[in-house]
N, C-alpha and C. Protein backbone atom coordinates (compact mmCIF):
# COMPACT_ATOMS: atom_id res chain seq x y z
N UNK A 1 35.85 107.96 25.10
CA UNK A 1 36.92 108.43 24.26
C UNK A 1 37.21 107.35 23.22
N UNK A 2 37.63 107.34 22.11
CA UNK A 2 38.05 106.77 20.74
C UNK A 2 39.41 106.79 20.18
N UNK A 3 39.80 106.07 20.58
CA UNK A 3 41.04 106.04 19.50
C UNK A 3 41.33 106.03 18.13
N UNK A 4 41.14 107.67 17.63
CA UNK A 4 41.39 107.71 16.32
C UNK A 4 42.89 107.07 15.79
N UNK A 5 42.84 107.26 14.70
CA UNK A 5 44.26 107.22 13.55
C UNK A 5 45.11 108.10 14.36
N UNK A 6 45.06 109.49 14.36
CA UNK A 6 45.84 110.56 15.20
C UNK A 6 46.55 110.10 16.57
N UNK A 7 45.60 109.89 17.08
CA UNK A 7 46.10 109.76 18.72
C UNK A 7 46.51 108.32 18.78
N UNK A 8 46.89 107.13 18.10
CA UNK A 8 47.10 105.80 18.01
C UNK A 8 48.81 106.12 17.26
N UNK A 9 48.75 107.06 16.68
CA UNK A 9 49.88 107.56 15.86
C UNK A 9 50.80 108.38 17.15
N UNK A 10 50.12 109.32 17.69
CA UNK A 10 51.14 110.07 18.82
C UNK A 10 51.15 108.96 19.80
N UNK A 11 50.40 107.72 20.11
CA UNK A 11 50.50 106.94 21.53
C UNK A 11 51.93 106.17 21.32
N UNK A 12 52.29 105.92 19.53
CA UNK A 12 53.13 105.23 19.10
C UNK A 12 54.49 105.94 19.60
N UNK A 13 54.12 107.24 19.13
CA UNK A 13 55.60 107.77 18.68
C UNK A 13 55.98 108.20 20.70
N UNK A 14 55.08 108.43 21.17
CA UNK A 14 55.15 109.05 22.85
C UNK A 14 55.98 107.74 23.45
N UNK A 15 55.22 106.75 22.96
CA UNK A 15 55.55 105.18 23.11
C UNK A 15 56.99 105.23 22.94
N UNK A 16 57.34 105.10 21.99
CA UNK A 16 58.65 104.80 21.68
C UNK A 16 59.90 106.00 22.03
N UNK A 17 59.74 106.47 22.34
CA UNK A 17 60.74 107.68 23.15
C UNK A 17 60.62 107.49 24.18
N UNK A 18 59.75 106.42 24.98
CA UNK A 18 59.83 106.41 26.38
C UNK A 18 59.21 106.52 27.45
N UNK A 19 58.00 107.32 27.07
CA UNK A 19 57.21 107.88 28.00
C UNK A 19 56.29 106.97 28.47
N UNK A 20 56.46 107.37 29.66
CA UNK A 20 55.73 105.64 30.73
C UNK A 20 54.30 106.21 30.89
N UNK A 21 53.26 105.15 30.32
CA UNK A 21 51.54 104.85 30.58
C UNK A 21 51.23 106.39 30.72
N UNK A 22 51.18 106.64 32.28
CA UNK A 22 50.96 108.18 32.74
C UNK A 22 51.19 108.80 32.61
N UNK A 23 52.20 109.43 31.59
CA UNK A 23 52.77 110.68 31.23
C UNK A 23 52.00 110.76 29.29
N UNK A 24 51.98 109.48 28.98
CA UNK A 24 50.96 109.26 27.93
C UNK A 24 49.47 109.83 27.63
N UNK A 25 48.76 109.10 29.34
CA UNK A 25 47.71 109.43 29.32
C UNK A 25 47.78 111.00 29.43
N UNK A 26 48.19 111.50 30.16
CA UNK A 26 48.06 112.78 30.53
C UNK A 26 48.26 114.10 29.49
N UNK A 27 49.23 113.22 28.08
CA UNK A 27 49.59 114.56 27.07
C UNK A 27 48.49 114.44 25.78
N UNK A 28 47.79 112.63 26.58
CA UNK A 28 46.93 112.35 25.24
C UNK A 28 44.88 113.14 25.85
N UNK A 29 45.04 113.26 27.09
CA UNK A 29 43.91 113.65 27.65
C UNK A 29 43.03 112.91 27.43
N UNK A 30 41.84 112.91 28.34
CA UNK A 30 40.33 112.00 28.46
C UNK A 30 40.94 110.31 28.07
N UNK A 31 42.09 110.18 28.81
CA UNK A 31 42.34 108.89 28.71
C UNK A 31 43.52 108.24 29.61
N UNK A 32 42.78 106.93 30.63
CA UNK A 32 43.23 106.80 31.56
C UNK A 32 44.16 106.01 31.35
N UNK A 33 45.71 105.63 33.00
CA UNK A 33 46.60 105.33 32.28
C UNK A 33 46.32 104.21 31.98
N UNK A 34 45.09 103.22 32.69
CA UNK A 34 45.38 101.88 32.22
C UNK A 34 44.75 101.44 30.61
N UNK A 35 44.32 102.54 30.06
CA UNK A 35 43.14 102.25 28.78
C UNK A 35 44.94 102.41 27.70
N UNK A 36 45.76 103.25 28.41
CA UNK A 36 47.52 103.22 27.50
C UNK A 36 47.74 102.26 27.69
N UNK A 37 47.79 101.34 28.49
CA UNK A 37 48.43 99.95 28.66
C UNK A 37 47.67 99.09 27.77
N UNK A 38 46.54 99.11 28.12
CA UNK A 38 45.56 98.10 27.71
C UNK A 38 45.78 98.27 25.54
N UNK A 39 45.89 99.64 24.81
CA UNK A 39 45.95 99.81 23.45
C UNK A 39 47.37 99.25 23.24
N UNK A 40 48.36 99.56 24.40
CA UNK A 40 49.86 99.54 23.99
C UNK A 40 49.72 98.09 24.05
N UNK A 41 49.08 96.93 24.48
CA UNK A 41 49.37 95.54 24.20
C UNK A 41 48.64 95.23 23.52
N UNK A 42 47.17 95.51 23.12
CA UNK A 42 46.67 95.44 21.56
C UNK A 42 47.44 95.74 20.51
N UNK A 43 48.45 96.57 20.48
CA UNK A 43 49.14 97.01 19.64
C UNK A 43 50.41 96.42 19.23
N UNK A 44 50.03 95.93 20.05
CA UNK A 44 51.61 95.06 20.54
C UNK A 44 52.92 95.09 20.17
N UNK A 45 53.03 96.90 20.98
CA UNK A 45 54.14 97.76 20.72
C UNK A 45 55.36 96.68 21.55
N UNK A 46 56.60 97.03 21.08
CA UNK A 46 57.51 96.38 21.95
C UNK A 46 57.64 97.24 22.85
N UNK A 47 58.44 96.74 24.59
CA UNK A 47 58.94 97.16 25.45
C UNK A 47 58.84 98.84 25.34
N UNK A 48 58.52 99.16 26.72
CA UNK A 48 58.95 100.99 26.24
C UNK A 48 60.41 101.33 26.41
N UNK A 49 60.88 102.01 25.51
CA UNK A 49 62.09 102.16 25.59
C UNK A 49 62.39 103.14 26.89
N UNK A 50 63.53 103.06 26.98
CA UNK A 50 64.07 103.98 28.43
C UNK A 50 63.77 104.96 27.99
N UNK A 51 64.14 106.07 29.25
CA UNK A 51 63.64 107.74 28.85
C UNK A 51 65.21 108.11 28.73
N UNK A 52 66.01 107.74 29.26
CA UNK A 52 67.29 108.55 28.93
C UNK A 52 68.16 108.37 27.71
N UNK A 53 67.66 107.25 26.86
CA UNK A 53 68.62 106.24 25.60
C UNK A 53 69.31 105.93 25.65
N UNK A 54 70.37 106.21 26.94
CA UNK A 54 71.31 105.04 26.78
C UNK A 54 71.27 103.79 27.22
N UNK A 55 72.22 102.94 26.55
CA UNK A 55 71.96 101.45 27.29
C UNK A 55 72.34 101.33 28.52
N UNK A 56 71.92 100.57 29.48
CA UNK A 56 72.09 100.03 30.55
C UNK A 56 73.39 99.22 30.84
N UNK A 57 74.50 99.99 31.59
CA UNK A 57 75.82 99.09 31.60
C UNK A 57 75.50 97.66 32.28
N UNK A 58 76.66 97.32 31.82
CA UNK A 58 76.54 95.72 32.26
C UNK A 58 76.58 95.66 33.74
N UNK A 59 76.46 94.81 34.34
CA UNK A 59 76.83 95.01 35.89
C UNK A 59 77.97 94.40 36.26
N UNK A 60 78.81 94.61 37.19
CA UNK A 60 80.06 93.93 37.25
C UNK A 60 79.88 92.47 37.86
N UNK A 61 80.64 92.08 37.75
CA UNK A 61 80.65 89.83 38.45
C UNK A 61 81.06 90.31 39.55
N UNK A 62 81.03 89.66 40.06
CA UNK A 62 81.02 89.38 41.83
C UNK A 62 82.55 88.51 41.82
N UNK A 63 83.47 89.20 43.00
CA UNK A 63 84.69 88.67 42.95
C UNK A 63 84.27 87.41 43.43
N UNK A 64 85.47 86.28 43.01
CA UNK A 64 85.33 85.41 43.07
C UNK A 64 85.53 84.45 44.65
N UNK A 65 84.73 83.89 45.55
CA UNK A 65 84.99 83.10 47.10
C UNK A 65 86.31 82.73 46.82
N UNK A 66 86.80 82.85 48.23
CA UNK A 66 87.98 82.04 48.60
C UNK A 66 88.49 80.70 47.82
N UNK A 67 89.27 80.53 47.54
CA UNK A 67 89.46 79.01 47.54
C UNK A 67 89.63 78.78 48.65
N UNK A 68 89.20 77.02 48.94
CA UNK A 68 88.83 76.71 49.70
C UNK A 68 90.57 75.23 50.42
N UNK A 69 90.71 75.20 51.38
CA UNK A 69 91.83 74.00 51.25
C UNK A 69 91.42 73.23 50.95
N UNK A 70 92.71 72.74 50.93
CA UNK A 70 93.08 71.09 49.99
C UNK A 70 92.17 70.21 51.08
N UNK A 71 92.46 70.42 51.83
CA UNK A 71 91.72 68.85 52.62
C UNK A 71 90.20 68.81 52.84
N UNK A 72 89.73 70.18 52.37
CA UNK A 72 88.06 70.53 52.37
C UNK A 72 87.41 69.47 51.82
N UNK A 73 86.34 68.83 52.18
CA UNK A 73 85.47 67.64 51.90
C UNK A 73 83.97 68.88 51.90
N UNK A 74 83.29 69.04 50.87
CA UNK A 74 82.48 69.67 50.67
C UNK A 74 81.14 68.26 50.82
N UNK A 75 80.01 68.52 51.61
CA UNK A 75 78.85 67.97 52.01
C UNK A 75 78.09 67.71 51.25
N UNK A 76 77.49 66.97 50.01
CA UNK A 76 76.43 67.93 49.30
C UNK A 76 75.16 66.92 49.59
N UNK A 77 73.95 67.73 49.95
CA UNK A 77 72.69 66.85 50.41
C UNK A 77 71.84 66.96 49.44
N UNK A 78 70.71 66.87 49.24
CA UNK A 78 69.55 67.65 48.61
C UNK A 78 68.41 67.48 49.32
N UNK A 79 67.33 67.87 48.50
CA UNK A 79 66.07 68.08 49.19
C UNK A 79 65.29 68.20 48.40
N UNK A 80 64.01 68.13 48.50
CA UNK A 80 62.93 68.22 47.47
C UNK A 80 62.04 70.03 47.87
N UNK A 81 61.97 70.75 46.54
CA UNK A 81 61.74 71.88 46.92
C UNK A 81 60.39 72.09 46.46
N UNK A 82 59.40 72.36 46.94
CA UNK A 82 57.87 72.95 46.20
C UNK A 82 58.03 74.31 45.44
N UNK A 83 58.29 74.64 43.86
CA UNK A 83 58.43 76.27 43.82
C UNK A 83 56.68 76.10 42.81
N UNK A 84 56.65 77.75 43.21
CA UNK A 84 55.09 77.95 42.35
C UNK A 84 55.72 78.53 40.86
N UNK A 85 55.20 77.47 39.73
CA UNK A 85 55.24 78.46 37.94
C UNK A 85 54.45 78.66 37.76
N UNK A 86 53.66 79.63 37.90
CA UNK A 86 52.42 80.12 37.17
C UNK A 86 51.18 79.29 38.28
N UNK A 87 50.35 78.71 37.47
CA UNK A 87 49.30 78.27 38.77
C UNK A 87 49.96 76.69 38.89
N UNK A 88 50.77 75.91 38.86
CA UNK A 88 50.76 74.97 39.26
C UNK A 88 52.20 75.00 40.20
N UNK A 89 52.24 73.84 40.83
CA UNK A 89 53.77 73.94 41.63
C UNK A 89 54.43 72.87 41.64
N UNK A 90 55.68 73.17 41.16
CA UNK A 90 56.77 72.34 40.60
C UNK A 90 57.73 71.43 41.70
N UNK A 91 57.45 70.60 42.00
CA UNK A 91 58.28 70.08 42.90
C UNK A 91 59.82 69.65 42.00
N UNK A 92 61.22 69.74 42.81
CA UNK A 92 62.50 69.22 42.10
C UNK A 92 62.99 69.12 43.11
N UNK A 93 64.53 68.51 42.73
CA UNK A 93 65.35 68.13 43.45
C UNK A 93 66.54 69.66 43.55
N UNK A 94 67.14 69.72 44.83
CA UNK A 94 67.88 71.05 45.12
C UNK A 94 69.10 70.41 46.16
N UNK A 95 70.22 70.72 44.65
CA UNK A 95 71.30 69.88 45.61
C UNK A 95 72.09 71.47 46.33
N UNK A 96 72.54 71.11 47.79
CA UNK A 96 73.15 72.08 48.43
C UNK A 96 74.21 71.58 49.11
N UNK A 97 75.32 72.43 49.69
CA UNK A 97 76.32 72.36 50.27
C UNK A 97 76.38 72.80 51.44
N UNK A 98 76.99 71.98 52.47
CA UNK A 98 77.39 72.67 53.65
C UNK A 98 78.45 72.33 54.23
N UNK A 99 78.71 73.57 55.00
CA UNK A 99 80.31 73.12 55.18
C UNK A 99 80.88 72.24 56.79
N UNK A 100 79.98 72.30 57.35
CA UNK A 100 80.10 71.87 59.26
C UNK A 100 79.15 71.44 59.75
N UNK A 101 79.35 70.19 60.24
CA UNK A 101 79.24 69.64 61.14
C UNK A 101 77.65 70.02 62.12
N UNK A 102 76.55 70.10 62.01
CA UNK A 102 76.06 70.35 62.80
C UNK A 102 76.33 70.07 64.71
N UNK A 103 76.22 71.35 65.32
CA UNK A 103 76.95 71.28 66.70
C UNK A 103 75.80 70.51 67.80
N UNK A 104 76.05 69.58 68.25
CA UNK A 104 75.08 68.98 69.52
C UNK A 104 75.72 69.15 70.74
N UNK A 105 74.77 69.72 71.17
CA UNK A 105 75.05 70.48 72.62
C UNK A 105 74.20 68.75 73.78
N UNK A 106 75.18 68.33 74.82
CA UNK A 106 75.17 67.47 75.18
C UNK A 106 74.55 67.81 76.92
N UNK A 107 73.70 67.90 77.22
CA UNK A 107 73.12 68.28 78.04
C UNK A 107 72.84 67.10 79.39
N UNK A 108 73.79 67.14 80.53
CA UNK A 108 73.65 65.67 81.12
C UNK A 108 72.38 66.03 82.49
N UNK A 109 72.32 67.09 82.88
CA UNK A 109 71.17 66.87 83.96
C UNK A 109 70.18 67.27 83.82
N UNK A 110 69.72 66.49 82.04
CA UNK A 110 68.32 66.71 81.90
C UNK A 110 67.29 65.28 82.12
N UNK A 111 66.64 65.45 83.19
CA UNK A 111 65.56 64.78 83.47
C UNK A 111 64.26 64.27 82.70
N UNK A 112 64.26 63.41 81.99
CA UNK A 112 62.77 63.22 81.53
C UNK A 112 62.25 62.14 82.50
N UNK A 113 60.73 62.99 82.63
CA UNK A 113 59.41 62.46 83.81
C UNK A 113 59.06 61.03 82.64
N UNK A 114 58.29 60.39 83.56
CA UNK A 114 57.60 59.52 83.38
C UNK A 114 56.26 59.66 82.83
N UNK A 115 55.53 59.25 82.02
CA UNK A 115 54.70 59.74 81.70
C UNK A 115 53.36 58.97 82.13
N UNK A 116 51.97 59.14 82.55
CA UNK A 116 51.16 58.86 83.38
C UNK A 116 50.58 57.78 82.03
N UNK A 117 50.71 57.98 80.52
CA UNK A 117 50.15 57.54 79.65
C UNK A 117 48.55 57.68 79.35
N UNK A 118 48.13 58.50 80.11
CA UNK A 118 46.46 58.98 79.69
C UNK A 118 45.94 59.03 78.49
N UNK A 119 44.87 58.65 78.83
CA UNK A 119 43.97 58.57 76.90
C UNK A 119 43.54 59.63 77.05
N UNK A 120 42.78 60.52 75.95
CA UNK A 120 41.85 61.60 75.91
C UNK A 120 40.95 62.11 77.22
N UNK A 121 40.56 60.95 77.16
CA UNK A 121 38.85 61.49 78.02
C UNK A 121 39.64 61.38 79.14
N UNK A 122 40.28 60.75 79.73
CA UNK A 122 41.14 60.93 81.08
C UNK A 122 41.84 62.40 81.75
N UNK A 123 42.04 62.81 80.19
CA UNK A 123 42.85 64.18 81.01
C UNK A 123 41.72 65.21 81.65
N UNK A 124 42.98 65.91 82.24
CA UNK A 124 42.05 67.06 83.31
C UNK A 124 42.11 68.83 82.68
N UNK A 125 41.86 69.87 83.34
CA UNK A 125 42.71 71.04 83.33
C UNK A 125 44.09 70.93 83.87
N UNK A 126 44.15 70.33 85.18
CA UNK A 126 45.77 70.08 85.12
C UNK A 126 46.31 69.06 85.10
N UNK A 127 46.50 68.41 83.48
CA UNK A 127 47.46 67.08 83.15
C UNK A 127 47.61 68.00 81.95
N UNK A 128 49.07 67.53 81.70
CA UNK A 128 49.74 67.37 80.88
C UNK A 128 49.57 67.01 79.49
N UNK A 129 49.37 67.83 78.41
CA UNK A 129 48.55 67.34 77.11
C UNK A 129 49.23 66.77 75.96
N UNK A 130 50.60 66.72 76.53
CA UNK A 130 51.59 66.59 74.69
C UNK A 130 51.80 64.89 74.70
N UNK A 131 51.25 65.06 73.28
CA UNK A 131 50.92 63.84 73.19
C UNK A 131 52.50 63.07 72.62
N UNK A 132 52.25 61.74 72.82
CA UNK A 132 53.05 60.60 72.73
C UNK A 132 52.95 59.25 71.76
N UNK A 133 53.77 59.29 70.83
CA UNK A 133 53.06 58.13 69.56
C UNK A 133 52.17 58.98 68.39
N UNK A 134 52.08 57.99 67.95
CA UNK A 134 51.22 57.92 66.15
C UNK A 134 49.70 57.89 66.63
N UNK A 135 49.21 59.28 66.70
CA UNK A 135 47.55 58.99 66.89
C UNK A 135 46.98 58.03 66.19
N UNK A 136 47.50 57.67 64.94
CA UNK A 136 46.46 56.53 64.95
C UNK A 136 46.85 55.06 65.05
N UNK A 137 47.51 54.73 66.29
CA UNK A 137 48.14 54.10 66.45
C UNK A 137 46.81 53.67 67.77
N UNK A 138 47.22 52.80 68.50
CA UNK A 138 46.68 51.85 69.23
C UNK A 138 47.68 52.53 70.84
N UNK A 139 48.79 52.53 70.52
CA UNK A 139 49.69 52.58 72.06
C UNK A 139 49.98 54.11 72.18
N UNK A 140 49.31 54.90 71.83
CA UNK A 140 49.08 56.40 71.22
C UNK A 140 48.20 57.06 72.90
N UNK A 141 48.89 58.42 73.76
CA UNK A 141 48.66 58.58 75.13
C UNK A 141 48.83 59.69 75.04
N UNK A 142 48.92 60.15 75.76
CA UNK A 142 49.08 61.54 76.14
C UNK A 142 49.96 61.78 77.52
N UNK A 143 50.72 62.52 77.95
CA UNK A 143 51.91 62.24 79.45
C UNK A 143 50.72 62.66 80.24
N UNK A 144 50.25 63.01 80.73
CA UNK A 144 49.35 63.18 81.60
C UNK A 144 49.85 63.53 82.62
N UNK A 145 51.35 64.12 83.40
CA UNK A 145 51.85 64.77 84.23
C UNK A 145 50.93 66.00 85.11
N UNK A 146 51.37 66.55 85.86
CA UNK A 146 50.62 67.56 86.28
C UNK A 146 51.31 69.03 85.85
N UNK A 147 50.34 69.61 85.45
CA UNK A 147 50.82 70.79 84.92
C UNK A 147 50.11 72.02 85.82
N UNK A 148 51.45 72.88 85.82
CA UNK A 148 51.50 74.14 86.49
C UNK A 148 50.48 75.07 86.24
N UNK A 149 49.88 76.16 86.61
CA UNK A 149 49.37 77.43 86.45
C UNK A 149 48.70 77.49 84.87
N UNK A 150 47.19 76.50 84.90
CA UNK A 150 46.74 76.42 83.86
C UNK A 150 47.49 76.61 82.44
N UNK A 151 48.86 76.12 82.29
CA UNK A 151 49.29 75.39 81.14
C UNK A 151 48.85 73.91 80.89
N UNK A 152 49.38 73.64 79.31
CA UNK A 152 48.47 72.57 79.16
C UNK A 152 49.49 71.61 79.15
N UNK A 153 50.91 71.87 79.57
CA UNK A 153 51.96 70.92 79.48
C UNK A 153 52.95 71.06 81.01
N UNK A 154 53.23 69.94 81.06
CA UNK A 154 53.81 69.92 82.54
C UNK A 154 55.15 70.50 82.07
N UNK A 155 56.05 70.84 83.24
CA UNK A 155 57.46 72.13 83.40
C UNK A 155 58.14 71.39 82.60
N UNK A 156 58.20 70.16 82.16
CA UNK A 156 59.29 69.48 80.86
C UNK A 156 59.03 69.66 79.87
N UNK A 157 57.73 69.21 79.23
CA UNK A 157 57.26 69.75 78.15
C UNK A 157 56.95 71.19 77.95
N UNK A 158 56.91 72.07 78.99
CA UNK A 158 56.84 73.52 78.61
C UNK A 158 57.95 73.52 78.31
N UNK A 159 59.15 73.47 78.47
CA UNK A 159 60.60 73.73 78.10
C UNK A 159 60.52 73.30 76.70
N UNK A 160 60.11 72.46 76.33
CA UNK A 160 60.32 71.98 74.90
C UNK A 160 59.51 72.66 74.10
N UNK A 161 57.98 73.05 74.28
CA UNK A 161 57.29 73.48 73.41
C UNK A 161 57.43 75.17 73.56
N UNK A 162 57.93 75.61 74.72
CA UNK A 162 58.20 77.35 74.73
C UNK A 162 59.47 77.40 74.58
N UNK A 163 60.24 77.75 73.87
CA UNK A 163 61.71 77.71 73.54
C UNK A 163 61.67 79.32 73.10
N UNK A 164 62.74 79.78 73.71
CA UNK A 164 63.34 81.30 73.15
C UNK A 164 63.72 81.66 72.19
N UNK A 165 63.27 82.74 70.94
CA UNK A 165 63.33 82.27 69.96
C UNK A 165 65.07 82.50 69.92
N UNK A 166 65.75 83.31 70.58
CA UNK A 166 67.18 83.21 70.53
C UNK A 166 67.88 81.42 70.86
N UNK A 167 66.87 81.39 71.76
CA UNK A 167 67.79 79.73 71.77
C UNK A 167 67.47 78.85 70.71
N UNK A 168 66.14 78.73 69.44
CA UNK A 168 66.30 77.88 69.14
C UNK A 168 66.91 78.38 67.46
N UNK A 169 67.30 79.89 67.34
CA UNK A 169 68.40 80.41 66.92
C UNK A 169 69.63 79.60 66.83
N UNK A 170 70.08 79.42 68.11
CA UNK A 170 71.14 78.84 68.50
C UNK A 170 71.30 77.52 68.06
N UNK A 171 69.78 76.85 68.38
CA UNK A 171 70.28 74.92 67.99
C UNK A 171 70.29 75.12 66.49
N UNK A 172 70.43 75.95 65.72
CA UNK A 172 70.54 75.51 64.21
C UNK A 172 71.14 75.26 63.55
């Protein structure tokens, strides 16, 4: 198919009243919707206008938060954020607020084992695999405990590494 003078003239005028790609292709025939897209940015028609003409009301603001009391001490931390623009990714700074205290739950009859300190080649199927220290460190082990029913971590470290996802909900 060819885009004469004619049909470059109705793609315009279809164009500008509104009519979206596919309703284009379809009144212009033997022409698919993306070959409308593809002329309409050669052409480099502006925006398609809406189909109904009127403008788009404004949207209303959002009532305004509480004020906050007088004795409020607002937190502010930041953080460094990775966002993606286009193909590269922008690292910045992202200052935020919070208002409390993170809560620590004080837990007194929790037991931590001893750890056997095993190197690699030492462990078994049942020792204990979570490791301990800076692998590339020198004083770098593994607990080597005995572990239950072919897990790879003894009943302390399973508690730590299987956590519910409601409980660790909770520590946040």
């Amino acid at each position: 198919m060819n885009w004469t003078d004619e049909r470059v003239e109705k793609l315009k005028k279809l164009w500008s009243e509104g009519l979206s790609a596919s309703q284009i292709a379809a009144q212009l025939g033997g022409v698919s919707r993306n070959a409308v897209i593809g002329k309409v940015h050669r052409l480099a028609l502006p925006g398609r206008a809406k189909a109904g003409g009127a403008p788009t009301a404004a949207r209303p603001k959002r009532p305004a938060a509480p004020a906050r009391p007088a004795t409020f001490t607002a937190r502010v931390a930041t953080r460094t954020v990775a966002r993606p623009a286009g193909a590269t990714v922008l690292k910045e700074e992202v200052a935020f607020e919070y208002d409390e205290e993170p809560v620590t739950r004080v837990v007194s009859n929790v037991v931590v084992p001893m750890s056997r300190n095993l190197e690699l080649t030492q462990l078994t199927e049942r020792t204990c695999k979570w490791p301990n220290g800076d692998p590339l460190k020198d004083d770098f082990h593994f607990c080597g405990n005995e572990s239950p029913d072919n897990s790879p971590y003894c009943a302390y470290h399973q508690r730590l590494a299987y956590q519910p996802s409601a409980e660790r909900r909770r520590m946040r």
